[in-house]
Protein backbone atom coordinates (compact mmCIF):
# COMPACT_ATOMS: atom_id res chain seq x y z
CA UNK A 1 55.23 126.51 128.62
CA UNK A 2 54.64 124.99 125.11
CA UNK A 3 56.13 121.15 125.61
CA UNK A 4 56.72 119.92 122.08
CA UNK A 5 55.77 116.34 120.91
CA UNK A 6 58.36 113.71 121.55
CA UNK A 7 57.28 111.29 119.02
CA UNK A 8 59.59 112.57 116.04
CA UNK A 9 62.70 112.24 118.27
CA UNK A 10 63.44 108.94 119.55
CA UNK A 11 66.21 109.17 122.34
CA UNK A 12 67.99 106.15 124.12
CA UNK A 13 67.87 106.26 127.30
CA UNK A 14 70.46 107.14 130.25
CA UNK A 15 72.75 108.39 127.25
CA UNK A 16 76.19 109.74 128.59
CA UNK A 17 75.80 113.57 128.46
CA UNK A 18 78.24 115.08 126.16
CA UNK A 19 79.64 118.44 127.82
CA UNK A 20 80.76 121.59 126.31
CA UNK A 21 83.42 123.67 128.16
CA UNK A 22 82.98 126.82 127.26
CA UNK A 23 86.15 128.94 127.46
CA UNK A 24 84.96 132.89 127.70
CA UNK A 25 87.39 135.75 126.71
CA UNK A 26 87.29 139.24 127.89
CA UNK A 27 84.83 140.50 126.13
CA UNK A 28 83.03 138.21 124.51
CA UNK A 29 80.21 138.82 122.80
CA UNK A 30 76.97 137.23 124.11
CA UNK A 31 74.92 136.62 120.45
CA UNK A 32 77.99 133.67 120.02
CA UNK A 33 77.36 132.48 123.38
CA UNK A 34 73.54 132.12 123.48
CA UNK A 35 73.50 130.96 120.05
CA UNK A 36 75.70 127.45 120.95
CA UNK A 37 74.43 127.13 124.31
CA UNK A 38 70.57 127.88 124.02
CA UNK A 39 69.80 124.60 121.13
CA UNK A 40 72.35 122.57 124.16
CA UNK A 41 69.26 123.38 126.93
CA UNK A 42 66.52 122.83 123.68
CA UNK A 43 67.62 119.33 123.40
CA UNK A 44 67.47 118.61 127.17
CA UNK A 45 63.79 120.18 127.09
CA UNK A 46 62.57 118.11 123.86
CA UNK A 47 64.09 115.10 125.05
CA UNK A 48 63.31 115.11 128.73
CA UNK A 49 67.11 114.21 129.62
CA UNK A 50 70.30 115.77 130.24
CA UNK A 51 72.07 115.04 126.75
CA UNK A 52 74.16 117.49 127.27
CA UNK A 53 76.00 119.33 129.87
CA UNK A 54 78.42 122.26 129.82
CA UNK A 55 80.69 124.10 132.09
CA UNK A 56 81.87 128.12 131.61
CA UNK A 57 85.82 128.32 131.83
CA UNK A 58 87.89 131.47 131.69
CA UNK A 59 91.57 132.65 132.79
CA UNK A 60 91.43 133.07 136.41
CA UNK A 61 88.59 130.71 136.87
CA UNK A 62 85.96 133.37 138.88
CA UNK A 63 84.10 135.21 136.17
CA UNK A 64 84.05 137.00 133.01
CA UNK A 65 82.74 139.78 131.17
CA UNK A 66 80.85 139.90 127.67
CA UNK A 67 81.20 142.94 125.34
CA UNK A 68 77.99 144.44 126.51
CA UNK A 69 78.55 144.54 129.92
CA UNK A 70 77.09 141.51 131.60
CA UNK A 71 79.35 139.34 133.69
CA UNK A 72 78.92 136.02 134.01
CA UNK A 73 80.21 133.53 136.99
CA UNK A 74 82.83 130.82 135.45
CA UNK A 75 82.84 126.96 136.59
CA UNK A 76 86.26 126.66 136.67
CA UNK A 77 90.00 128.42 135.30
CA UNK A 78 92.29 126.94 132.35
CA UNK A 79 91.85 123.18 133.84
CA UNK A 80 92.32 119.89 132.17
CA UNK A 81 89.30 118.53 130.80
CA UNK A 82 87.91 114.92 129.95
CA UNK A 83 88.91 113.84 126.29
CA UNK A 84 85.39 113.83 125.15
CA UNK A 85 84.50 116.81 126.54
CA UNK A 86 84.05 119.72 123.17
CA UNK A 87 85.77 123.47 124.22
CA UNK A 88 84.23 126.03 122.20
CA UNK A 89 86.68 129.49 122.55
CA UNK A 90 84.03 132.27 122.97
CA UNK A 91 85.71 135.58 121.51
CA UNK A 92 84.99 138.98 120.61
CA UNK A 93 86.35 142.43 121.36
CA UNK A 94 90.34 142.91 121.22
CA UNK A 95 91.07 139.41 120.40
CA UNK A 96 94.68 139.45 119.43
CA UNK A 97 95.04 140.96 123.78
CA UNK A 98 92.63 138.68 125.43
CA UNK A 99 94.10 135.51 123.64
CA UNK A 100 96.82 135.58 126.47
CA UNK A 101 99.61 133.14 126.22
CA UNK A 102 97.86 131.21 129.16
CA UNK A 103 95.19 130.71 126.80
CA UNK A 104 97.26 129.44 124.43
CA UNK A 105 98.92 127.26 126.10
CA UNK A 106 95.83 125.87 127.36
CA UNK A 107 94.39 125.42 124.08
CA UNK A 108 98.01 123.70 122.48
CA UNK A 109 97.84 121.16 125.91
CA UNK A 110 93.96 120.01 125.07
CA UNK A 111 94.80 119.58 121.64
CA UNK A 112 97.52 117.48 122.49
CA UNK A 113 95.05 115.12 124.57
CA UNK A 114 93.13 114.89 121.37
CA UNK A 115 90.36 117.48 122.64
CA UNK A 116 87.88 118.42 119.94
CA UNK A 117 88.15 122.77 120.03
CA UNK A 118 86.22 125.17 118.31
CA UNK A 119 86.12 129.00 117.94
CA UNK A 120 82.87 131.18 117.59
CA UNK A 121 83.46 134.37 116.03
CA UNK A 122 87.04 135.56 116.30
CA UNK A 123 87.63 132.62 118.65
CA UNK A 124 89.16 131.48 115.29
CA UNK A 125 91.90 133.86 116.09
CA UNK A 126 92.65 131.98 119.09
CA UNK A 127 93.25 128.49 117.83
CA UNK A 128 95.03 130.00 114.90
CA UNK A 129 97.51 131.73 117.24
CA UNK A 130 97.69 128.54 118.84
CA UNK A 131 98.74 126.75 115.58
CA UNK A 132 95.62 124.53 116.13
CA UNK A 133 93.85 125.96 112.08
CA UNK A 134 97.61 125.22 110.26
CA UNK A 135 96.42 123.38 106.88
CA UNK A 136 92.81 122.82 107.83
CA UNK A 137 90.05 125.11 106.63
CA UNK A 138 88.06 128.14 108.91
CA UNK A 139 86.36 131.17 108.70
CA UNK A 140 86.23 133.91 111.01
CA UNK A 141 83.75 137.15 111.02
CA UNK A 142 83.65 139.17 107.50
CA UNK A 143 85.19 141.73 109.48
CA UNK A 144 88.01 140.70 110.16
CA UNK A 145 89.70 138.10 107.18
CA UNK A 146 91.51 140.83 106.04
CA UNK A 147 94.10 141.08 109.23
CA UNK A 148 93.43 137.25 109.64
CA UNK A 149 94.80 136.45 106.36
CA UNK A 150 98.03 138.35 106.69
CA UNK A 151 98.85 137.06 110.26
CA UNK A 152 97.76 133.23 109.06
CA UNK A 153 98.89 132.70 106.18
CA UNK A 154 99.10 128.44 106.41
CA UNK A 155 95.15 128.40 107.48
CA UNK A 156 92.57 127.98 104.65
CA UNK A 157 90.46 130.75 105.69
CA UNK A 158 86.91 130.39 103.90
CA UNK A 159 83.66 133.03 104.06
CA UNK A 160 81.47 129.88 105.02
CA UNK A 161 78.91 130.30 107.86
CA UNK A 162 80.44 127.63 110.18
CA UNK A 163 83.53 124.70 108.97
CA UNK A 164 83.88 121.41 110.56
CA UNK A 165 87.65 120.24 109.69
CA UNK A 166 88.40 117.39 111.70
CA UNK A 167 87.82 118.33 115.41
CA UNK A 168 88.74 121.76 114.40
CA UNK A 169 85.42 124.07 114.10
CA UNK A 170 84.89 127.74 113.58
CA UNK A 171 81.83 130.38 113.28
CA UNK A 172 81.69 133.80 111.81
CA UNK A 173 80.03 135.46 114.35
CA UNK A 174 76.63 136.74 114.68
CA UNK A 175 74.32 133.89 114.83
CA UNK A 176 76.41 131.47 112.86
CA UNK A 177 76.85 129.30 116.15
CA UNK A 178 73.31 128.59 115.87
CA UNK A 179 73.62 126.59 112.36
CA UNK A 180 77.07 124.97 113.97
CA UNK A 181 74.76 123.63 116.89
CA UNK A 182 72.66 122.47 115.09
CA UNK A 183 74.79 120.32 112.53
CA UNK A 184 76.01 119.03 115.52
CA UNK A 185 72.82 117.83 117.24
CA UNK A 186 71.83 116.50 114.09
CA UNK A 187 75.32 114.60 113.92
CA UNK A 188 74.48 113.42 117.49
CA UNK A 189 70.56 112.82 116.97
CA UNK A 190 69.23 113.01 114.25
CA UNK A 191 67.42 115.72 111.69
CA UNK A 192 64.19 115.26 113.47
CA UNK A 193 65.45 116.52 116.82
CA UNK A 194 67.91 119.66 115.07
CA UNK A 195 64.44 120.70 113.49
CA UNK A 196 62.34 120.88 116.53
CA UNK A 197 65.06 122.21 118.39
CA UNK A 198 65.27 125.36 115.15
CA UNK A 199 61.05 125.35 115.28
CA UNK A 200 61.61 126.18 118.94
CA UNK A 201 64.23 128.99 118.59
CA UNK A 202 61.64 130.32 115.44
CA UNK A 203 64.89 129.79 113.17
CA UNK A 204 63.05 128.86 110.10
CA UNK A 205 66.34 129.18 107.58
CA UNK A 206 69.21 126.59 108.62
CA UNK A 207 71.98 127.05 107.19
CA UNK A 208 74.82 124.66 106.28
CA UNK A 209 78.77 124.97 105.89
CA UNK A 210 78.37 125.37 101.82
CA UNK A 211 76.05 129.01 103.04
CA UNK A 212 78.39 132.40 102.82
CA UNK A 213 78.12 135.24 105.55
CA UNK A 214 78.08 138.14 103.61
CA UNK A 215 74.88 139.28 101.67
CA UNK A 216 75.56 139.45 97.69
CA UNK A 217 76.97 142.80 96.22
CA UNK A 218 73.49 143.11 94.46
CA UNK A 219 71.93 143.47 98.10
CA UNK A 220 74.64 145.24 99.58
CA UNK A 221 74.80 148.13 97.62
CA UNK A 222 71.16 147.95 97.06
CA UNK A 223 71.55 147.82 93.05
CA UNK A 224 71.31 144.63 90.33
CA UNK A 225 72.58 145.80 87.73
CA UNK A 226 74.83 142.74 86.63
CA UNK A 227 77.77 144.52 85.65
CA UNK A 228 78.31 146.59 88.22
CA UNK A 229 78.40 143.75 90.55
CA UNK A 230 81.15 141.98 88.54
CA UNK A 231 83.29 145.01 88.69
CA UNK A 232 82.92 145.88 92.26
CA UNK A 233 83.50 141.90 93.15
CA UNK A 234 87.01 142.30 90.80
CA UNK A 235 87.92 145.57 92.65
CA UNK A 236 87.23 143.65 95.92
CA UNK A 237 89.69 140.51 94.62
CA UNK A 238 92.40 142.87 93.69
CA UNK A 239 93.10 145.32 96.72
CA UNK A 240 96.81 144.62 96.18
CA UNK A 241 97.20 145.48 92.78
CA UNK A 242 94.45 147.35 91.55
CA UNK A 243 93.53 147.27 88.26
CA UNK A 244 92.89 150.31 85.97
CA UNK A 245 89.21 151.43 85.08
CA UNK A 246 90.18 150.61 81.43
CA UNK A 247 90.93 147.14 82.31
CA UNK A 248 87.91 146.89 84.45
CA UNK A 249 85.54 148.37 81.35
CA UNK A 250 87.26 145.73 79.21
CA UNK A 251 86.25 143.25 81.20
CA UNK A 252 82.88 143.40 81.71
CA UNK A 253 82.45 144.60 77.74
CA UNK A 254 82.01 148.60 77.83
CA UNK A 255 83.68 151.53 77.50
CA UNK A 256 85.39 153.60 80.14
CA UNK A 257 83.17 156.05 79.63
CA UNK A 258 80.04 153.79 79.90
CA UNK A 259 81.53 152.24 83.31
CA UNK A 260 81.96 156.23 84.58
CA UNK A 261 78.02 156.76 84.08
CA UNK A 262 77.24 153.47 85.80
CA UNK A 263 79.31 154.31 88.96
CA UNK A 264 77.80 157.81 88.04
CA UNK A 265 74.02 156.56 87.79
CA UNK A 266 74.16 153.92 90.50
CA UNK A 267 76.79 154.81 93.19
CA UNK A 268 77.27 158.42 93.04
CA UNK A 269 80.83 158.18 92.51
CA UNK A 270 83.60 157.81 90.04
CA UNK A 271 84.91 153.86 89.94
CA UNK A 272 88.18 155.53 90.87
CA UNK A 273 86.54 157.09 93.87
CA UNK A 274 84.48 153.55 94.40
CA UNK A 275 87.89 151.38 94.34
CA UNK A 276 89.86 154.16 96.32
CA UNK A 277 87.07 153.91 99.38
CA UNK A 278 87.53 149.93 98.98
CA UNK A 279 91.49 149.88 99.59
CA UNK A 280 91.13 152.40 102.38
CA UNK A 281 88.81 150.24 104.39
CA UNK A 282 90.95 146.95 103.96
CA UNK A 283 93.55 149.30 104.97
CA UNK A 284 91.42 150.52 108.11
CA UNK A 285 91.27 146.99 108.91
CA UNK A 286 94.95 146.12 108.76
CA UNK A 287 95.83 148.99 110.97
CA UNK A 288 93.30 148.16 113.75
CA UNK A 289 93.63 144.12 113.57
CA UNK A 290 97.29 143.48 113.08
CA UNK A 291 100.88 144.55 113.86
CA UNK A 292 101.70 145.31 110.37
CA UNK A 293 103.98 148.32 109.83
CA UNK A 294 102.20 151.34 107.97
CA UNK A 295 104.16 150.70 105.24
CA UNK A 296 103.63 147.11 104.55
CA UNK A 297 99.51 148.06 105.01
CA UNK A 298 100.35 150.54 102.50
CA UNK A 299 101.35 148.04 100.27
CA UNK A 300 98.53 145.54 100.69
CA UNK A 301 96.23 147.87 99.73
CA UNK A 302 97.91 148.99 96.37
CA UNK A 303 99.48 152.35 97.96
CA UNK A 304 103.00 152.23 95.69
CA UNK A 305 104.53 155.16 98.52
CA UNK A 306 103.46 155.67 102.24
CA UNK A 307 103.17 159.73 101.67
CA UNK A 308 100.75 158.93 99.14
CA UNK A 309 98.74 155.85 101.40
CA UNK A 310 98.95 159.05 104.10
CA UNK A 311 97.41 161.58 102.02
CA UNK A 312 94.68 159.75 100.65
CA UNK A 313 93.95 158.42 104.11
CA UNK A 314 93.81 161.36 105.79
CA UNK A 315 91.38 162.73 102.81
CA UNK A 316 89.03 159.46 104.14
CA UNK A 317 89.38 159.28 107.63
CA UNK A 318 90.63 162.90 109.09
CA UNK A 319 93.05 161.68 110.67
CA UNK A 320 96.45 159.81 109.58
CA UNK A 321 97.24 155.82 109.66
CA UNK A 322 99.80 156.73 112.13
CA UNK A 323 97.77 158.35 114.36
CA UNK A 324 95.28 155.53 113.83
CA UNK A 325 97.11 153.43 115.09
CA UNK A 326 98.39 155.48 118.48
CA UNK A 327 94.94 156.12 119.01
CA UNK A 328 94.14 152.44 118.99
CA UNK A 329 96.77 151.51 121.14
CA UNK A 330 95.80 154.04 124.28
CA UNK A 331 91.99 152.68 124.17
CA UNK A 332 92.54 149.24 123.94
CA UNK A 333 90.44 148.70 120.72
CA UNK A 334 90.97 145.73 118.83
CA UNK A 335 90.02 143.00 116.41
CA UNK A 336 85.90 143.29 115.91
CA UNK A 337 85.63 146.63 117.95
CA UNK A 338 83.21 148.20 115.28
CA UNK A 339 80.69 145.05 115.11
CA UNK A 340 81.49 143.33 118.12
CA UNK A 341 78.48 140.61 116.17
């Protein structure tokens, strides 16, 4: 096995490890998980000591399974840890169910003994169910913001890769824990040892808390056409009250009719059709990741009447937001079940 060169990486010797408790959810999902914990063993391996340690915790302290199946043996239940010990809240599928109130109260207790916690991927929901995110800045998966931001109103939820607030952290998802891990090394090294560490893991773009999570509307919808893009990114910042394609055209300095052929040309839709599909998904997402009545989702996303929200959703979806809703409830599918990143 490739042993890289310890020169560029000075370490002191007989440091104190610094652990990571690692509290897994039902359900987790495992691309969170390996991301914080595999640059913990890197450093170990460049260094040639035990920098770090960490311990897998979960409800009922005897083992837990990720969102794709694999089960993993825990270390130990919802125990008190040391104060300068790091708990990093593993989430994933049906997070609003698996954040128990045991959890919770877990979480609320190890703040109170001034315990640094952080939440990869919707483990953001827990510590903002847990009050731990009031005031301070977060982000969660792309996902799932819109549910987040009704339900948590007094967090500053951001679409950065990974914040550091304080002692309160938080991921998006997907391999976002990676670039957390390895701000943190750095923190605790230096830049020399995150690098080697990223060489290692062949992660040759590191990103920092100032990088978003989404890919620009140009690459999403596979068009530049500058325009376009500022239209569909003022659609997307008013879902609520959505604004008329004559507005929009005025906007951006063209006719209504011009704006028709561009939707026309680039999107194979009407911008009516374009904004309609937009609401509907934020809707979607409010059905499936909070407890907001039909009506008030109706509302959010710019529906003046729930027959109306109703009719246009069952157009969509084949199937109405009630019924949605039932149907979530009897399989158990929650927050992240699409992407599950």
């Amino acid at each position: 096995m490739y042993t890289p060169p310890r020169k560029a990486t000075q370490v002191a010797k007989k440091a104190t490890p610094r652990r990571f408790v690692f509290l897994l959810l039902d359900r987790f999902t495992m691309i969170n998980f390996a991301g914080a914990i595999e640059p913990l063993r890197l450093v170990n391996h460049v260094s040639g000591e035990q920098l770090y340690t960490w311990a897998l915790a979960g409800e009922g302290g005897v083992e837990k399974t990720c969102s794709n199946g694999a089960t993993f043996r825990l270390d130990m239940g919802l125990d008190e840890v040391e104060r300068d010990d790091t708990i990093l809240v593993c989430g994933g599928i049906d997070i609003q169910h698996t954040t128990t109130k045991a959890v919770i109260s877990w979480l609320r207790r190890e703040s109170r003994r001034g315990v640094a916690i952080g939440g990869l991927c919707t483990g953001a929901y827990s510590l903002a169910k847990a009050g731990l995110l009031d005031g301070k800045k977060a982000t969660i998966h792309w996902e799932n913001q819109d549910g987040f931001l009704e339900e948590f109103q007094e967090v500053k939820l951001t679409k950065s890769v990974f914040v550091m607030d304080g002692n309160r952290w938080s991921t998006a998802g997907g391999i976002s824990s990676i670039d957390l891990m390895l701000k943190i090394i750095a923190a605790d090294h230096d830049e020399d040892m995150a690098n080697t560490v990223a060489d290692l893991m062949i992660y040759s773009t590191i990103r920092t808390d100032q990088d978003t999570q989404r890919l620009s509307i140009p690459t999403r919808i596979g068009v530049r056409h500058p325009k376009l893009s500022q239209v569909i990114q003022m659609m997307e910042n008013n879902i609520e009250d959505p604004m008329s394609p004559a507005d929009l055209a005025e906007e951006v300095g063209m006719s209504t009719r011009q704006l028709e052929r561009l939707f026309r040309r680039y999107l194979n839709r009407s911008p009516k059709r374009y904004y309609m599909e937009l609401r509907l998904q934020k809707a979607r997402n409010l059905l499936m990741q909070t407890e907001l009545s039909v009506i008030n989702v109706a509302l959010a996303c710019g529906f003046a009447s729930p027959s109306h929200f109703s009719k246009c959703y069952r157009s969509h979806y084949n199937t109405t937001p009630y019924r949605e809703r039932g149907a979530q409830g009897t399989t158990g599918v929650g927050v992240g079940v699409r992407l599950s990143i």
